[in-house]
Protein backbone atom coordinates (compact mmCIF):
# COMPACT_ATOMS: atom_id res chain seq x y z
CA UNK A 1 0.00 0.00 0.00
CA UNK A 2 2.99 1.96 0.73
CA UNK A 3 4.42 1.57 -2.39
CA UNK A 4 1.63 2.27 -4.63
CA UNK A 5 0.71 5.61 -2.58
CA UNK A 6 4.63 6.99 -3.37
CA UNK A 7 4.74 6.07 -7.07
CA UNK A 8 1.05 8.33 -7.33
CA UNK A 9 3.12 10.59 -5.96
CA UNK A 10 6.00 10.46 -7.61
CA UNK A 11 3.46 10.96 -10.80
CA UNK A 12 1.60 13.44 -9.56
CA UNK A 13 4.91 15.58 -9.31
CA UNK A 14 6.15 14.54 -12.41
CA UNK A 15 2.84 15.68 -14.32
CA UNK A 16 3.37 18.79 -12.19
CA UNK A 17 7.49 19.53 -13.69
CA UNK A 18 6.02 19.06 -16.94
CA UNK A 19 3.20 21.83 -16.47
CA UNK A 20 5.38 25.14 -17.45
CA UNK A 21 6.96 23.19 -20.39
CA UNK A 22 3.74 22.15 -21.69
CA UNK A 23 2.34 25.81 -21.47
CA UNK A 24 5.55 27.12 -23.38
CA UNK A 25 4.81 24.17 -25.79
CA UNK A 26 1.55 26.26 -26.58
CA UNK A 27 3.69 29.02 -28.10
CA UNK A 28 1.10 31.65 -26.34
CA UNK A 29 2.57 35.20 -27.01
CA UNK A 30 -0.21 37.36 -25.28
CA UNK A 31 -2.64 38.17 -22.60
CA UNK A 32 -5.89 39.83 -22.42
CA UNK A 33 -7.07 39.83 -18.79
CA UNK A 34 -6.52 36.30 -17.67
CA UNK A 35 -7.10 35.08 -21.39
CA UNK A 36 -3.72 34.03 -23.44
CA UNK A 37 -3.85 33.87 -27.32
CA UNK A 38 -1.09 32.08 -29.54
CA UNK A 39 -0.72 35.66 -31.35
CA UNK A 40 -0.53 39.34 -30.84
CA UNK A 41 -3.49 39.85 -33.36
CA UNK A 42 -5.76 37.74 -31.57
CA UNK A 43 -5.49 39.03 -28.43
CA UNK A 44 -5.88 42.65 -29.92
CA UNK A 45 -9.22 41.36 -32.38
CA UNK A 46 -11.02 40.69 -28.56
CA UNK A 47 -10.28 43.34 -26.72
CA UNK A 48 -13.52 45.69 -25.96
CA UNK A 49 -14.60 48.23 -23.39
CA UNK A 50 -12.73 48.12 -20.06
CA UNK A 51 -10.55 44.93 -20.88
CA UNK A 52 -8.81 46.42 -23.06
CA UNK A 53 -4.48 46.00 -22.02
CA UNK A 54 -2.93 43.33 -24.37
CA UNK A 55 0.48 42.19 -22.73
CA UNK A 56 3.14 40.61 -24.57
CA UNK A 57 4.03 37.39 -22.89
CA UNK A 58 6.58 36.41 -25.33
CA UNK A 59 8.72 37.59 -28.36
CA UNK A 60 6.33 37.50 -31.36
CA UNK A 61 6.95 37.89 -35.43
CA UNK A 62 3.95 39.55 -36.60
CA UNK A 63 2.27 42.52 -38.45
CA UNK A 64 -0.36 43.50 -36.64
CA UNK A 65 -3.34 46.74 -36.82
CA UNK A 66 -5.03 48.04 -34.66
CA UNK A 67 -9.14 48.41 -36.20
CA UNK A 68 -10.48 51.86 -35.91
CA UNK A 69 -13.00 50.50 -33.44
CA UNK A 70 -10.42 49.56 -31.06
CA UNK A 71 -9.38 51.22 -27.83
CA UNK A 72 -5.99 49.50 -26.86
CA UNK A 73 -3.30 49.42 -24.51
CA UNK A 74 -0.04 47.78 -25.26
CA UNK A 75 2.47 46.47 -23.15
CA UNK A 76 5.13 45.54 -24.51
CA UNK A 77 5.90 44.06 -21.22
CA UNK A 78 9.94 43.41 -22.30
CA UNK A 79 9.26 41.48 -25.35
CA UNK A 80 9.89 42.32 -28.61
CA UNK A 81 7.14 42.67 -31.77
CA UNK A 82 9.14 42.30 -34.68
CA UNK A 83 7.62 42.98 -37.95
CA UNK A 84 10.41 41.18 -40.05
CA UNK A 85 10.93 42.45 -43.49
CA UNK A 86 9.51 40.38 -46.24
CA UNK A 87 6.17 42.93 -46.24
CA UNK A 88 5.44 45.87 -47.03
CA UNK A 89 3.35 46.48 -43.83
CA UNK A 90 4.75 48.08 -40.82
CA UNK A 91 5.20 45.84 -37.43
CA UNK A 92 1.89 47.75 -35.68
CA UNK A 93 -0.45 49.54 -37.84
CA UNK A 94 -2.87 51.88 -35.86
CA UNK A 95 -6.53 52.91 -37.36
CA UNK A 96 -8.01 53.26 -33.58
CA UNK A 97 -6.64 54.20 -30.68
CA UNK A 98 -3.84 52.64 -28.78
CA UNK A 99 -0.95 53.49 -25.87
CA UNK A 100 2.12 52.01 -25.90
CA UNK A 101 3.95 51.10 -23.03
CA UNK A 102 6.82 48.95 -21.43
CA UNK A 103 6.33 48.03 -17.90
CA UNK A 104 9.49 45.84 -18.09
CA UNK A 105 12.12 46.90 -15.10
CA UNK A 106 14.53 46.74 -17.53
CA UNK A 107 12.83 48.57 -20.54
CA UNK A 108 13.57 46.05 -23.20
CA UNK A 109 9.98 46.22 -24.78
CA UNK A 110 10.51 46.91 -28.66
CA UNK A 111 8.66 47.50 -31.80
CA UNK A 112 10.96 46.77 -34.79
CA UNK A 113 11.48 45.62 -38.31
CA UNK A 114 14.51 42.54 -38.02
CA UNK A 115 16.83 43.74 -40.75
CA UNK A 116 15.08 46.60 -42.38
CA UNK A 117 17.54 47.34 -45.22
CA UNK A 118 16.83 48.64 -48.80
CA UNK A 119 15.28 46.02 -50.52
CA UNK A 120 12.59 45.09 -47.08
CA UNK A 121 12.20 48.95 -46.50
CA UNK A 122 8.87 49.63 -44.65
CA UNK A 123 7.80 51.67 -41.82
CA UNK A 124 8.34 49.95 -38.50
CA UNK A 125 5.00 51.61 -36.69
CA UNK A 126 1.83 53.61 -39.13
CA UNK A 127 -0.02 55.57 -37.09
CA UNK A 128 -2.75 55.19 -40.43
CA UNK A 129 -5.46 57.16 -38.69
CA UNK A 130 -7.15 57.62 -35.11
CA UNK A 131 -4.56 58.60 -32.03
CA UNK A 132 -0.99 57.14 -31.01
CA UNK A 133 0.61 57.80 -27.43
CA UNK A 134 3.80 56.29 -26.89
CA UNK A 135 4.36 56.32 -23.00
CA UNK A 136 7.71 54.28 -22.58
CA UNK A 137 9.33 51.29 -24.68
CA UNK A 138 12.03 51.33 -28.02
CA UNK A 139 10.60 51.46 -31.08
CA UNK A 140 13.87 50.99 -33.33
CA UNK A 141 15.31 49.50 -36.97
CA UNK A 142 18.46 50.35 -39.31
CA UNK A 143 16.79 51.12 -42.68
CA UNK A 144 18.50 53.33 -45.42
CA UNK A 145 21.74 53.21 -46.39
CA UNK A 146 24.93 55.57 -45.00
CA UNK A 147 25.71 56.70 -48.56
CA UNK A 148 22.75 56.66 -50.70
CA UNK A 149 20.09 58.33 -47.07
CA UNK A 150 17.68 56.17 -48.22
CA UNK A 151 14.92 53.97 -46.89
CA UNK A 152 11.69 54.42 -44.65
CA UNK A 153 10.77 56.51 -41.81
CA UNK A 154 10.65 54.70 -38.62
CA UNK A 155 7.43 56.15 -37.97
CA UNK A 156 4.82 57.59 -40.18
CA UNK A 157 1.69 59.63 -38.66
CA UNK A 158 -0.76 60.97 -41.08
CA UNK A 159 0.07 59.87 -44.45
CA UNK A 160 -3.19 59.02 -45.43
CA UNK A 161 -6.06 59.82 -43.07
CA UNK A 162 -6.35 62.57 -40.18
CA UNK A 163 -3.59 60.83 -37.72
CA UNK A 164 -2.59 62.42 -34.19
CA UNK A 165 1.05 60.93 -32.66
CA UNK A 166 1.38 61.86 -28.90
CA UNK A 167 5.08 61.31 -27.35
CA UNK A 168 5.31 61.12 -23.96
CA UNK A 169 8.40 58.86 -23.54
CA UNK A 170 10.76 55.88 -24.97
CA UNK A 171 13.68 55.49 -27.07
CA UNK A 172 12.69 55.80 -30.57
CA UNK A 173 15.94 54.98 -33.08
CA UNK A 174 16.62 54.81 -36.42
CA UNK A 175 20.34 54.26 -37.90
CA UNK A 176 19.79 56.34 -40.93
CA UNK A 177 16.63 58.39 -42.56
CA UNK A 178 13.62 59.54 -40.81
CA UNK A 179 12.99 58.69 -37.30
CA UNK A 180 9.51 60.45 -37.05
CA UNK A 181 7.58 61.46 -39.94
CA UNK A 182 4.47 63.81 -39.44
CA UNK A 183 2.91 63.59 -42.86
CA UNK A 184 0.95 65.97 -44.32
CA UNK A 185 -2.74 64.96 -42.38
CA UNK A 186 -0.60 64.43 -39.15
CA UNK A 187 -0.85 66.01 -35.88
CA UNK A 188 2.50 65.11 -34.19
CA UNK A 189 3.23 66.74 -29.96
CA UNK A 190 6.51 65.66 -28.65
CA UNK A 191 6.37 66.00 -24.65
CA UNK A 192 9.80 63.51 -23.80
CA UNK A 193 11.01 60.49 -24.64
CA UNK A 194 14.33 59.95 -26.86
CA UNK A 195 14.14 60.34 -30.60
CA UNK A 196 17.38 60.04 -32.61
CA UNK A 197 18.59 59.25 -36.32
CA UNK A 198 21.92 60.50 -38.11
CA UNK A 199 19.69 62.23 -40.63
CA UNK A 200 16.80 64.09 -39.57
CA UNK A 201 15.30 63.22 -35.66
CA UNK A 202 11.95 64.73 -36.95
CA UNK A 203 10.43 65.72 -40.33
CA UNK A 204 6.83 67.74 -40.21
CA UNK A 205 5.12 68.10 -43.08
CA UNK A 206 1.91 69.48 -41.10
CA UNK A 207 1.63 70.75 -37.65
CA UNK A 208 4.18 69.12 -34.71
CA UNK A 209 4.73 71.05 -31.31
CA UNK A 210 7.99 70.18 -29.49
CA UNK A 211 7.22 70.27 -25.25
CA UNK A 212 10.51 68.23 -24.19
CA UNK A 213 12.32 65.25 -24.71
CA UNK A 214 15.90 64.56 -26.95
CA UNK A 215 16.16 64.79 -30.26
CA UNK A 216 19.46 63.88 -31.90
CA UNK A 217 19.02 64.59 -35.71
CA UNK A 218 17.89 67.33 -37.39
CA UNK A 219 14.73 68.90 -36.87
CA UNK A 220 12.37 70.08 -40.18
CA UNK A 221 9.78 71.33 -41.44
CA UNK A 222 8.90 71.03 -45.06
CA UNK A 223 6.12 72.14 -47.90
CA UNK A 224 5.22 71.34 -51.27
CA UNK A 225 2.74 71.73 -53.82
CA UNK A 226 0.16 73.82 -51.33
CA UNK A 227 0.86 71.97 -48.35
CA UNK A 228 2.87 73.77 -45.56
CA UNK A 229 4.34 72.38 -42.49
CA UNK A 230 4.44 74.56 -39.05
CA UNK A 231 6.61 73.30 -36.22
CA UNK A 232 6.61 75.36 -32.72
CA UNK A 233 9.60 74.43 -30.51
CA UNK A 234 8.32 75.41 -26.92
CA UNK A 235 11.08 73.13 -25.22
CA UNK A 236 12.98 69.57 -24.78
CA UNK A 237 17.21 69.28 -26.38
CA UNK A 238 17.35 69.74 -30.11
CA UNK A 239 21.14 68.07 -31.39
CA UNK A 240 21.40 69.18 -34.25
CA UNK A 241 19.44 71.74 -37.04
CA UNK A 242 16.40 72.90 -37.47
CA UNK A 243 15.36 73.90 -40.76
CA UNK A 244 12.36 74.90 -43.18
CA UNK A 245 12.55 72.86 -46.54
CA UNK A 246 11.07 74.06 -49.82
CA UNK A 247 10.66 71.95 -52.66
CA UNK A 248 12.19 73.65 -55.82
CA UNK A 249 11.10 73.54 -59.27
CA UNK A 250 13.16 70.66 -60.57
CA UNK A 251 10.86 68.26 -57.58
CA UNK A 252 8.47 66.35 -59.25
CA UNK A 253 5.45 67.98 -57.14
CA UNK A 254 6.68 71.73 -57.19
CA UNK A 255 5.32 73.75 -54.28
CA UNK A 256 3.16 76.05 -55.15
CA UNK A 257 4.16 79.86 -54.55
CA UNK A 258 3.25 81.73 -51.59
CA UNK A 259 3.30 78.22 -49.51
CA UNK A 260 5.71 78.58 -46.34
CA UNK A 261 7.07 76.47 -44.29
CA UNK A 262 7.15 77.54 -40.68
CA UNK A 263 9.12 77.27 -37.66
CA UNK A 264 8.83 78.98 -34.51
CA UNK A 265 11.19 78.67 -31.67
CA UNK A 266 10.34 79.89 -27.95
CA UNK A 267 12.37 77.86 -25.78
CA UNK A 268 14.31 74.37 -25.21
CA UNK A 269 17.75 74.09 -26.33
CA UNK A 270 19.98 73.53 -29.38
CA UNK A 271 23.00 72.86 -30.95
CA UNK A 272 23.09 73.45 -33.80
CA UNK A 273 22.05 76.04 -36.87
CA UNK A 274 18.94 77.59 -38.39
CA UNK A 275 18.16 76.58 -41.81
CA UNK A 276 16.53 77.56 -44.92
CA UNK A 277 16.96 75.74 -48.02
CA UNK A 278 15.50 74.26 -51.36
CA UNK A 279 15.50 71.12 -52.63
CA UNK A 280 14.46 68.28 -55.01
CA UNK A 281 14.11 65.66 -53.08
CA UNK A 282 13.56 64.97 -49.16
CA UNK A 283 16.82 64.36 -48.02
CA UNK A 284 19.72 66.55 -49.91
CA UNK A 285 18.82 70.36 -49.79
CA UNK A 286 20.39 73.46 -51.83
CA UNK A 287 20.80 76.48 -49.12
CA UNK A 288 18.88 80.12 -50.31
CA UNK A 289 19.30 82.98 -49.15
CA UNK A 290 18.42 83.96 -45.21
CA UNK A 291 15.63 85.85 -46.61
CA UNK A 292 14.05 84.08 -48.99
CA UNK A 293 10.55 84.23 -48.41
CA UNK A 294 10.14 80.25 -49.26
CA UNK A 295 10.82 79.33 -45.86
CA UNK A 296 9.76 80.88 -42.40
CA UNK A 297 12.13 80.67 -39.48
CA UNK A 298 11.22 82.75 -36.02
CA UNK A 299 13.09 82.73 -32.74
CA UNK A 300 11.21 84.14 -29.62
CA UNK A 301 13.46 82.02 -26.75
CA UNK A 302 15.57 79.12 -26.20
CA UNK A 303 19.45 78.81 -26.00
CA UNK A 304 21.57 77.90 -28.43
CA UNK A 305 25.27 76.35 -29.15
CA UNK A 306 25.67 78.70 -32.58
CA UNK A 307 24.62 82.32 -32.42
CA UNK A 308 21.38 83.28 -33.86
CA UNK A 309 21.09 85.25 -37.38
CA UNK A 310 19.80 88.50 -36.11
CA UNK A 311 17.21 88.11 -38.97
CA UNK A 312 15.24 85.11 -37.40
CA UNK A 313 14.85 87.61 -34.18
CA UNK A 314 11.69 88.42 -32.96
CA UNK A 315 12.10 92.47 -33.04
CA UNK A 316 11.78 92.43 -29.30
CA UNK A 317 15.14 90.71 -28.35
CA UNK A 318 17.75 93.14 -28.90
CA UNK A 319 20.20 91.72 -27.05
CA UNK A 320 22.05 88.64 -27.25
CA UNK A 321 24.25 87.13 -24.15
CA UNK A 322 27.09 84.67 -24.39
CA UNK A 323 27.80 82.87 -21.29
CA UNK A 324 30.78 80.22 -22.26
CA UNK A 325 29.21 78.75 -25.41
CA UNK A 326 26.01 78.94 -25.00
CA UNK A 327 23.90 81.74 -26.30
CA UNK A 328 20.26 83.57 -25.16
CA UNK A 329 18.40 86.26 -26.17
CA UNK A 330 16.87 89.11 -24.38
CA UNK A 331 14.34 92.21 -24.64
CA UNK A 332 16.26 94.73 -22.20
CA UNK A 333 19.96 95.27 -21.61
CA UNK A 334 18.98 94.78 -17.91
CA UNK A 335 17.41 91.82 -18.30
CA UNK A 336 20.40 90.74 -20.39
CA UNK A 337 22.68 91.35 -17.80
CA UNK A 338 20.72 89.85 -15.11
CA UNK A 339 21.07 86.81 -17.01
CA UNK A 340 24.83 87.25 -17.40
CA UNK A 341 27.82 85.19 -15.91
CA UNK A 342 31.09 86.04 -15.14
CA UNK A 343 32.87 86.65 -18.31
CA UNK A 344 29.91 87.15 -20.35
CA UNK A 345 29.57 89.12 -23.51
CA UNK A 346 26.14 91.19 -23.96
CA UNK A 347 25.78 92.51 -27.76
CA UNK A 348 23.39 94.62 -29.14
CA UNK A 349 22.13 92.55 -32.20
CA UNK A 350 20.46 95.95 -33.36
CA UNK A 351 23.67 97.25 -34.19
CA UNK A 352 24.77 93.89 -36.21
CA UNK A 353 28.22 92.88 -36.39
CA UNK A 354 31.05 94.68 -35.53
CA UNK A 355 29.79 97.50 -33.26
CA UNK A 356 31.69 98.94 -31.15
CA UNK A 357 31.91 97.05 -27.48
CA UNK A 358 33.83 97.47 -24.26
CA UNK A 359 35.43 95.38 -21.86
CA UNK A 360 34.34 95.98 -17.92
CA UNK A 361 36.31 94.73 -15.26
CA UNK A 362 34.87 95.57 -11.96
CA UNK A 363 37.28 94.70 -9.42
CA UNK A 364 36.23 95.20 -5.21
CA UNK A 365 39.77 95.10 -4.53
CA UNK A 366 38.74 94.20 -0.62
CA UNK A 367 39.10 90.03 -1.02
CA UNK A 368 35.43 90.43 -3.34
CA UNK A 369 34.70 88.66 -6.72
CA UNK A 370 36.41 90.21 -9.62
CA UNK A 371 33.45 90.94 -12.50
CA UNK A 372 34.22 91.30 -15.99
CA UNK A 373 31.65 91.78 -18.85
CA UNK A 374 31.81 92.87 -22.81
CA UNK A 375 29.20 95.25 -23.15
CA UNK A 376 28.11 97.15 -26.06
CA UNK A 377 28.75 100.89 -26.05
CA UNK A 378 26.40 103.03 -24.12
CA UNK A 379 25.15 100.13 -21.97
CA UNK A 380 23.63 101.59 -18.99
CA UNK A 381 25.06 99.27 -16.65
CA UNK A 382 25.27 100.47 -13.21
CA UNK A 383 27.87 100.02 -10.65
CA UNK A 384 27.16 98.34 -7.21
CA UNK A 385 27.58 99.51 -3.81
CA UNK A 386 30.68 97.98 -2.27
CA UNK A 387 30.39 97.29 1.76
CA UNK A 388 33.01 96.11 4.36
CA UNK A 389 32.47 95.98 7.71
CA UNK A 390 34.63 98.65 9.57
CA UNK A 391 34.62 100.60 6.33
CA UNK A 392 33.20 103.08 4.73
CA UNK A 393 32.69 103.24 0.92
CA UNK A 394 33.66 105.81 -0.83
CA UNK A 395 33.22 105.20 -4.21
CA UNK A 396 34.84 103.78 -7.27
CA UNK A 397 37.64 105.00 -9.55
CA UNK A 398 38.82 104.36 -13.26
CA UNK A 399 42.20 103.51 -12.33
CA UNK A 400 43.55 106.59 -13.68
């Protein structure tokens, strides 16, 4: 009796060991509540109302979309969706509504396209229609090529339909080309989040606002035949240019005259210059002149590695300050010099280059912080009231 009670046993917990291996034999890659579905699509096809949050449970090759009925939320949970390359379909296709997330401690989740070179060039996520937030996960591929700058956007909003892309976080990457295409029927609002690509970070072709977040790559804005993109940079890190593209007449869809491309910059920081430029195609560009009227370009804020053509000015700043190598602009020469360091230079971009400036050195001489400024001529600035204790000031002298 014994015996036969310990081999049931012994079978039970072998049944048991052979449970998880059994469930992995399923080849289940999501979950929808407590429900798991064998692929990504599935599991995204029943989602309704409040169950809604599809959770990768596993690494899945797929091409999936999102119906325009559909309210989702998408986990990526630290798996990958990998749209492979063989289609021309992107790895996530979005007509509804959908969040994307990672809630992986180690923020592996990814959205990608395996080997996205030339000749299996396709975007890696279409926001086709509806609305797109991106909360956190890496949406990422290597399409194009370093010497010819082609291949596909890593994301596309808008092409098609009325699309709105909302970033409010992840690593978005692309090794060459477009990492973030706003078409011309997209909506595109950058919050945070990483968004890089040795090319261009960002390309608008209809109306993008820039909150926050890191974008390494240029940053433009484009128009042709009579559509005209409008980018407003209110904020976030901007490595690299930003620049409002014009297609010239040798393009196969000229813009049409009188259509401007628009950028407007009131604060966040960059590094590099302000362009204007036509071109032919979407990638190489032929610079015009500063003020050609094909191309819009207005600063109101920000700071900046390069300093700023006077003519992309708003009228009110007058005065520019260099503090090391980084550059601002200001309304008042006493605002200007309240914003001034040590060693700072204060022009009067009025006057354009080469006015005449002078170099202040205000020195205590009492143990107190030696100030020196370059300051255009005629500056009002005002010198302070020096106190010791034990002493009385006097007031100061020239040196002479």
């Amino acid at each position: 009796m014994k015996k036969s009670i310990l081999a049931l046993l012994l079978a039970v917990l072998m049944v048991a060991s052979l449970l998880p291996a059994a469930a992995m034999a399923d080849g289940e890659v999501a979950m929808l509540g407590n429900a798991k579905y064998a692929t990504l699509q599935e599991a995204i096809d029943e989602a309704e109302g409040d169950n809604n949050e599809v959770v990768l449970i596993a690494n899945t090759n797929e091409n999936v979309t999102i119906a325009a009925d559909k309210n989702i939320v998408l986990d990526l949970n630290g798996f990958t969706l990998d749209g492979s390359t063989t289609q021309s379909q992107a790895a996530l296709t979005n007509k509804g509504t959908v969040v994307i997330k990672d809630s992986s401690a180690a923020g592996t989740g990814t959205i990608k396209r395996s080997d996205n070179g030339p000749d299996g060039c396709y975007y890696t996520v279409y926001n086709y229609s509806g609305t797109m937030t991106i909360e956190s996960g890496n949406i990422e591929n290597n399409a194009g090529s370093p010497t010819t700058w082609s291949g596909s956007s890593l994301i596309n909003n808008g092409l098609e339909a009325e699309a709105t892309l909302i970033i409010n976080g992840g690593n978005i990457s692309q090794d060459y080309f477009i990492a973030v295409k706003n078409d011309e029927m997209g909506t595109l609002v950058i919050n945070d989040g990483i968004i890089s690509s040795k090319t261009q970070a960002v390309q608008n072709w209809l109306h993008a606002t820039i909150e926050g977040g890191t974008m390494t790559g240029d940053v433009t804005t484009w128009a042709y035949l009579s559509v005209a993109g409008d980018t407003t940079i209110n904020g976030g890190t901007i490595d690299g240019n930003v620049g409002a593209y014009w297609f010239n007449e040798y393009s196969s869809y000229p813009t049409t005259e009188g259509t401007v491309p628009a950028v407007t910059m009131t604060g966040g920081t960059m590094t590099g210059k302000f362009l204007k430029a036509s071109t032919s195609d979407n990638v190489h560009s032929y610079p015009v002149s500063d003020n050609d009227p094909k191309g819009s370009i207005a600063v109101e804020g920000g700071q900046f590695s390069n300093a700023v053509n006077p003519i992309f000015l708003d009228k009110s700043l007058q005065y520019q300050v260099k503090n090391g190598n980084t550059y601002t602009y200001y309304d008042t020469f006493t605002e200007a010099l309240n914003h001034a360091q040590n060693g700072a230079e204060i022009e009067y971009v009025v006057e354009g280059v080469g006015a005449q400036h002078y170099y202040l050195t205000i020195d205590p001489a009492n143990g107190g912080t030696v100030l020196s400024y370059k300051l255009p001529s005629g500056s009002p600035y005002t010198l302070p009231t020096v106190t010791k204790s034990g002493y009385a000031f006097l007031g100061w002298s020239d040196g002479v």
